[in-house]
PDB file of N, CA and C in Angstrom:
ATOM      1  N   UNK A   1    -195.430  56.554 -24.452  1.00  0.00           N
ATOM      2  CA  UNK A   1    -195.259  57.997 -24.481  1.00  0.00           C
ATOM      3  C   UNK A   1    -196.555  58.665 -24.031  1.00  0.00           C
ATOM      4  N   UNK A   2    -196.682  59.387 -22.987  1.00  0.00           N
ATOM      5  CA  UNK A   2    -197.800  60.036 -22.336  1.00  0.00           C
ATOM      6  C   UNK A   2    -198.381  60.950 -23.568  1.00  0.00           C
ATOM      7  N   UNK A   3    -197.298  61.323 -24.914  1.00  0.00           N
ATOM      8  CA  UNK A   3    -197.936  62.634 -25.434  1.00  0.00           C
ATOM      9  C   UNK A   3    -199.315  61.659 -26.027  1.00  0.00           C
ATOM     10  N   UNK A   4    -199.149  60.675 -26.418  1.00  0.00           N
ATOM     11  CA  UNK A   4    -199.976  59.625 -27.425  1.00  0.00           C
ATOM     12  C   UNK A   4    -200.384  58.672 -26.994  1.00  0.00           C
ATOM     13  N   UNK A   5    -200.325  58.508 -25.371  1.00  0.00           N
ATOM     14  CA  UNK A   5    -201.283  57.541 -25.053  1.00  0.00           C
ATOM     15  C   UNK A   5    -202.245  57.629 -24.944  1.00  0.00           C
ATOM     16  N   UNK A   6    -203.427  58.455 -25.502  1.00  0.00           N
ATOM     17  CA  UNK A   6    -204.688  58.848 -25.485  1.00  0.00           C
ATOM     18  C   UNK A   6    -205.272  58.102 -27.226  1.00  0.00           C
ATOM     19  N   UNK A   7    -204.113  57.827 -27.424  1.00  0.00           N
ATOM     20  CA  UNK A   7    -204.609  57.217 -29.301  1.00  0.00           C
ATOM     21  C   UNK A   7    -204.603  55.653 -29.255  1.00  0.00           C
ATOM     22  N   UNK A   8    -203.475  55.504 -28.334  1.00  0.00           N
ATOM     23  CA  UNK A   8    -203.434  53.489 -28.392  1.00  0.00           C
ATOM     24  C   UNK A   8    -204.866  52.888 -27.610  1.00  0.00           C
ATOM     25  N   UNK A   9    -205.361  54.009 -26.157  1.00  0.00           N
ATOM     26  CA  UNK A   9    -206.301  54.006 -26.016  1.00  0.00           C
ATOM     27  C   UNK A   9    -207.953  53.585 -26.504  1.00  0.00           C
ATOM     28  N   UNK A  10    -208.066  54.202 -27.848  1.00  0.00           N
ATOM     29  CA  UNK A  10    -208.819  54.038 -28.818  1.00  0.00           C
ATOM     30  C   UNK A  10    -209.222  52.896 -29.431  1.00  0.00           C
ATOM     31  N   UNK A  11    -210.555  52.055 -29.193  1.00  0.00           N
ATOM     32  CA  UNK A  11    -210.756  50.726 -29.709  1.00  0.00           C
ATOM     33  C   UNK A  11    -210.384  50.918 -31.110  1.00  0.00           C
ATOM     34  N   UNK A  12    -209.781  49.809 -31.068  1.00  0.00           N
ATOM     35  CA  UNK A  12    -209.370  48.981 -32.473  1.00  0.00           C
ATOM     36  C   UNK A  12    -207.911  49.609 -32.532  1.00  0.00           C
ATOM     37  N   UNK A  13    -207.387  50.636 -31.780  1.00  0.00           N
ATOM     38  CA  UNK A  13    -206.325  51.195 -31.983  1.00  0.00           C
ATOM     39  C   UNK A  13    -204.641  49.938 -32.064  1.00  0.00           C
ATOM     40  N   UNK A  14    -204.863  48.906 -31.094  1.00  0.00           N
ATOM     41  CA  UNK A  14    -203.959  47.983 -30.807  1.00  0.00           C
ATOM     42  C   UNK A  14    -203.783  47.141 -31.935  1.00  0.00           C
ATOM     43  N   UNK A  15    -205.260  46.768 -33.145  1.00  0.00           N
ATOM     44  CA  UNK A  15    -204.955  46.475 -34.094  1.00  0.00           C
ATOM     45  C   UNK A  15    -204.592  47.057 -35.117  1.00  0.00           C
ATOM     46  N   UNK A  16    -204.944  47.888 -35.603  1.00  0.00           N
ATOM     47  CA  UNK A  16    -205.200  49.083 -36.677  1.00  0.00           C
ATOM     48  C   UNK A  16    -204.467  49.992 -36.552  1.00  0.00           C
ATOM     49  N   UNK A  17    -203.564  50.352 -35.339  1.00  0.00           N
ATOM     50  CA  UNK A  17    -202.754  52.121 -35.288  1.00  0.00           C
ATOM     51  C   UNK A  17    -201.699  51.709 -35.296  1.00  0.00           C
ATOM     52  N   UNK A  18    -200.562  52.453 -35.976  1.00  0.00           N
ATOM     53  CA  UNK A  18    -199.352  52.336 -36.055  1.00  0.00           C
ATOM     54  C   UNK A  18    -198.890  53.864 -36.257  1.00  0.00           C
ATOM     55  N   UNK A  19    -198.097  53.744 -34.932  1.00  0.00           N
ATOM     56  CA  UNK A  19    -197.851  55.420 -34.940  1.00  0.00           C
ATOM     57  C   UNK A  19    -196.020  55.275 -35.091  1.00  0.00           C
ATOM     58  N   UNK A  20    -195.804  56.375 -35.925  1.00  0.00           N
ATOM     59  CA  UNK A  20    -194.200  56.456 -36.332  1.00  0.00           C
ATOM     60  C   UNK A  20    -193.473  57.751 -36.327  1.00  0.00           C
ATOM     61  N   UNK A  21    -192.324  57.813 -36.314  1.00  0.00           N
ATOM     62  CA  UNK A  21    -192.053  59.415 -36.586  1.00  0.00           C
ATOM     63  C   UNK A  21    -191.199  59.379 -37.990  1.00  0.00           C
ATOM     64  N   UNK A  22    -190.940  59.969 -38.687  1.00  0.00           N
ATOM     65  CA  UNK A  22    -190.292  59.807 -40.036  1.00  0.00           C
ATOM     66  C   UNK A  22    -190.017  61.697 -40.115  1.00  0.00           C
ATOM     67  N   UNK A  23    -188.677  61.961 -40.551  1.00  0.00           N
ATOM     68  CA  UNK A  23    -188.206  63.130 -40.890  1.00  0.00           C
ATOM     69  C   UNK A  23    -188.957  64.213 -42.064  1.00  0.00           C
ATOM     70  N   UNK A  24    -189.489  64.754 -42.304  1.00  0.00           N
ATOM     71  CA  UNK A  24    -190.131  65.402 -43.196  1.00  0.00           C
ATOM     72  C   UNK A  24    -189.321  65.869 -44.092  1.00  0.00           C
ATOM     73  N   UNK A  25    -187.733  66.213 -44.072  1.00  0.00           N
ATOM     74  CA  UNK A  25    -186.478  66.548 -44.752  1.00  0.00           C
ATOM     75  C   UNK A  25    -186.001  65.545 -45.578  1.00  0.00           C
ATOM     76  N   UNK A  26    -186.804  64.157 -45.245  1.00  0.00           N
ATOM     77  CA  UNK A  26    -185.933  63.016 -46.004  1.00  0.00           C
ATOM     78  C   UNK A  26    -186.814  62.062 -46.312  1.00  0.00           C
ATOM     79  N   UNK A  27    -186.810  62.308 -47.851  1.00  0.00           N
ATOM     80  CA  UNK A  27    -187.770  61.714 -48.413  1.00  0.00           C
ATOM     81  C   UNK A  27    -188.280  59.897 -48.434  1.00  0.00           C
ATOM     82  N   UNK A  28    -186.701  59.517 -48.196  1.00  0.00           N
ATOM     83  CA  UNK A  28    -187.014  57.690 -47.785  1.00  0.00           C
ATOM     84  C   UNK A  28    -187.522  57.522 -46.502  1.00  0.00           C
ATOM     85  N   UNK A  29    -187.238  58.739 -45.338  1.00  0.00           N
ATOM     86  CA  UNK A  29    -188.266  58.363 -44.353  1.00  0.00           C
ATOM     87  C   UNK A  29    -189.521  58.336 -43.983  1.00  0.00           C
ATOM     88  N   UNK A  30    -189.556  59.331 -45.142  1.00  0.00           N
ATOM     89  CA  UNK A  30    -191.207  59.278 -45.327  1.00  0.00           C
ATOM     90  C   UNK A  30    -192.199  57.983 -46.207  1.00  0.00           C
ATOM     91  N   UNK A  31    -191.056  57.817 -47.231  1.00  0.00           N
ATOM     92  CA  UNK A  31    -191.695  56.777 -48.147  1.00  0.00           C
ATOM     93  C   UNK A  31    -191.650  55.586 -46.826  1.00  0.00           C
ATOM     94  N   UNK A  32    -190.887  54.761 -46.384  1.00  0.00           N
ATOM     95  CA  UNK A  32    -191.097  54.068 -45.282  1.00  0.00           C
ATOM     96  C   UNK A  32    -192.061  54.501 -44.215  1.00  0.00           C
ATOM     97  N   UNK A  33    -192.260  55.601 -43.810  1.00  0.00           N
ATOM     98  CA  UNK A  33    -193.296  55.663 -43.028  1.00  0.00           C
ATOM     99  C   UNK A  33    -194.204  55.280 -43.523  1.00  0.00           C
ATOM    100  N   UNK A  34    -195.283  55.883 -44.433  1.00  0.00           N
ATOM    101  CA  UNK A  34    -196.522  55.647 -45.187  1.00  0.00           C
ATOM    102  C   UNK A  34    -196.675  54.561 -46.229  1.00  0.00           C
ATOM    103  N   UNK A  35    -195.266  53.293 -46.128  1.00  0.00           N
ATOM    104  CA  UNK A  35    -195.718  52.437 -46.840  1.00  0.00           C
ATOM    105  C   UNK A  35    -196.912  51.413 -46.274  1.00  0.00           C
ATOM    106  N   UNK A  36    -197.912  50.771 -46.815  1.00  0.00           N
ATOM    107  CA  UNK A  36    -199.045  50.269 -46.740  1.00  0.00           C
ATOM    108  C   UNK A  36    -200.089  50.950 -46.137  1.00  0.00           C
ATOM    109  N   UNK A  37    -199.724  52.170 -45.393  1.00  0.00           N
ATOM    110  CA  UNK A  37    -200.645  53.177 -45.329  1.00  0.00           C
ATOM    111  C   UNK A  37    -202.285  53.224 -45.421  1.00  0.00           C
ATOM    112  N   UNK A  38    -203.318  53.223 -45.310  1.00  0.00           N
ATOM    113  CA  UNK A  38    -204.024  53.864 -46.141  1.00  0.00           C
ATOM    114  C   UNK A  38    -205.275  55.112 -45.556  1.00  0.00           C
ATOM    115  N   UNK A  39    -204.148  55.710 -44.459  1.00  0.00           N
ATOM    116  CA  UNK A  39    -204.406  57.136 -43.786  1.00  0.00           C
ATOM    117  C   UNK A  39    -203.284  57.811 -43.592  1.00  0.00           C
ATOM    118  N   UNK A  40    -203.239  58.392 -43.269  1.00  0.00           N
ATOM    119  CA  UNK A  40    -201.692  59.396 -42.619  1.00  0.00           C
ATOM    120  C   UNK A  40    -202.537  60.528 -42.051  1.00  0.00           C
ATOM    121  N   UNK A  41    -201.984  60.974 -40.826  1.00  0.00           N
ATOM    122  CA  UNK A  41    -202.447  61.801 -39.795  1.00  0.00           C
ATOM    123  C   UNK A  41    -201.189  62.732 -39.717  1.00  0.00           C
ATOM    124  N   UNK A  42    -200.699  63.746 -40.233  1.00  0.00           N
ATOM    125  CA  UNK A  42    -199.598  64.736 -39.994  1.00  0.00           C
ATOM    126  C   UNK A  42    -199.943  65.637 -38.860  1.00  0.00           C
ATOM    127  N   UNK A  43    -198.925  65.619 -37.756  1.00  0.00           N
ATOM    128  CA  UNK A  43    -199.394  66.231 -36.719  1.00  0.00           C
ATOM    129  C   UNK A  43    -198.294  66.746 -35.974  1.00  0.00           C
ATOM    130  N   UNK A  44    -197.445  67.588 -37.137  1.00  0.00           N
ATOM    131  CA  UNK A  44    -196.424  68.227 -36.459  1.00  0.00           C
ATOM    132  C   UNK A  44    -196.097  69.204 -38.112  1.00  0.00           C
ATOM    133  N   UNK A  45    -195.301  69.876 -37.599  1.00  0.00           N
ATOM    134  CA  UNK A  45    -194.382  70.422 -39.024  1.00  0.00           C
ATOM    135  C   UNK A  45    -193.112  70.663 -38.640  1.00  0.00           C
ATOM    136  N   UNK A  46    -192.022  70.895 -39.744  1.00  0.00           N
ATOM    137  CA  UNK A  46    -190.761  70.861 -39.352  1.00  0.00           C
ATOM    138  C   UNK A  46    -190.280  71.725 -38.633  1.00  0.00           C
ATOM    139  N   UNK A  47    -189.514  71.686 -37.654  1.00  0.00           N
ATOM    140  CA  UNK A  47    -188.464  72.810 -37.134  1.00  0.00           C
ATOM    141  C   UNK A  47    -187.232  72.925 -38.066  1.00  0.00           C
ATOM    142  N   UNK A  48    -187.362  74.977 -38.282  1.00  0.00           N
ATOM    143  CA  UNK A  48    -186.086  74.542 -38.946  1.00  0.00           C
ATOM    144  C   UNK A  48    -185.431  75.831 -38.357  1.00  0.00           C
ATOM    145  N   UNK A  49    -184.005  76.107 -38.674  1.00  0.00           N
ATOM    146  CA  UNK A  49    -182.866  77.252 -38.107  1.00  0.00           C
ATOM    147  C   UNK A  49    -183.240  78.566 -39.147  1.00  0.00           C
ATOM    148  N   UNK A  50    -183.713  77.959 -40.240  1.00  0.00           N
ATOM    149  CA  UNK A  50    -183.572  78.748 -41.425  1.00  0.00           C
ATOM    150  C   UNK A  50    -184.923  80.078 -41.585  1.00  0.00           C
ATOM    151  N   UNK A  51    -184.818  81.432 -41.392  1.00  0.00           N
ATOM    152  CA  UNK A  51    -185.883  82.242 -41.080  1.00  0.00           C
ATOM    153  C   UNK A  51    -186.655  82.128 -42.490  1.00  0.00           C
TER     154      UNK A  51
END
C-alpha cells in the first residue's frame, strides 16, 4: 500500500512492525488487533453518518 510504504521502509520495521486495520466500533477487533502489542500507533478516527 503506497499510503504506508514509507513505515515498512524503516529499519527494523520488517521485523518489529505489524501494521493492521481493526474497526474502532467493535470491540473484538480491536482486542485482536493490539493483542501482544506493546505500542499502538492510532492514526485514523472513525467515520460515522451520525452528526
Amino acid at each position: 500500500d503506497p499510503k504506508n510504504s514509507h513505515l515498512r521502509d524503516l529499519e527494523g520495521a520488517e521485523e518489529r512492525l505489524i501494521l493492521c486495520r481493526a474497526d474502532l466500533l467493535d470491540y473484538e477487533s480491536l482486542l485482536q488487533a493490539i493483542q501482544g502489542c506493546q505500542g499502538v500507533f492510532h492514526t485514523a478516527s472513525p467515520v460515522t453518518d451520525d452528526p
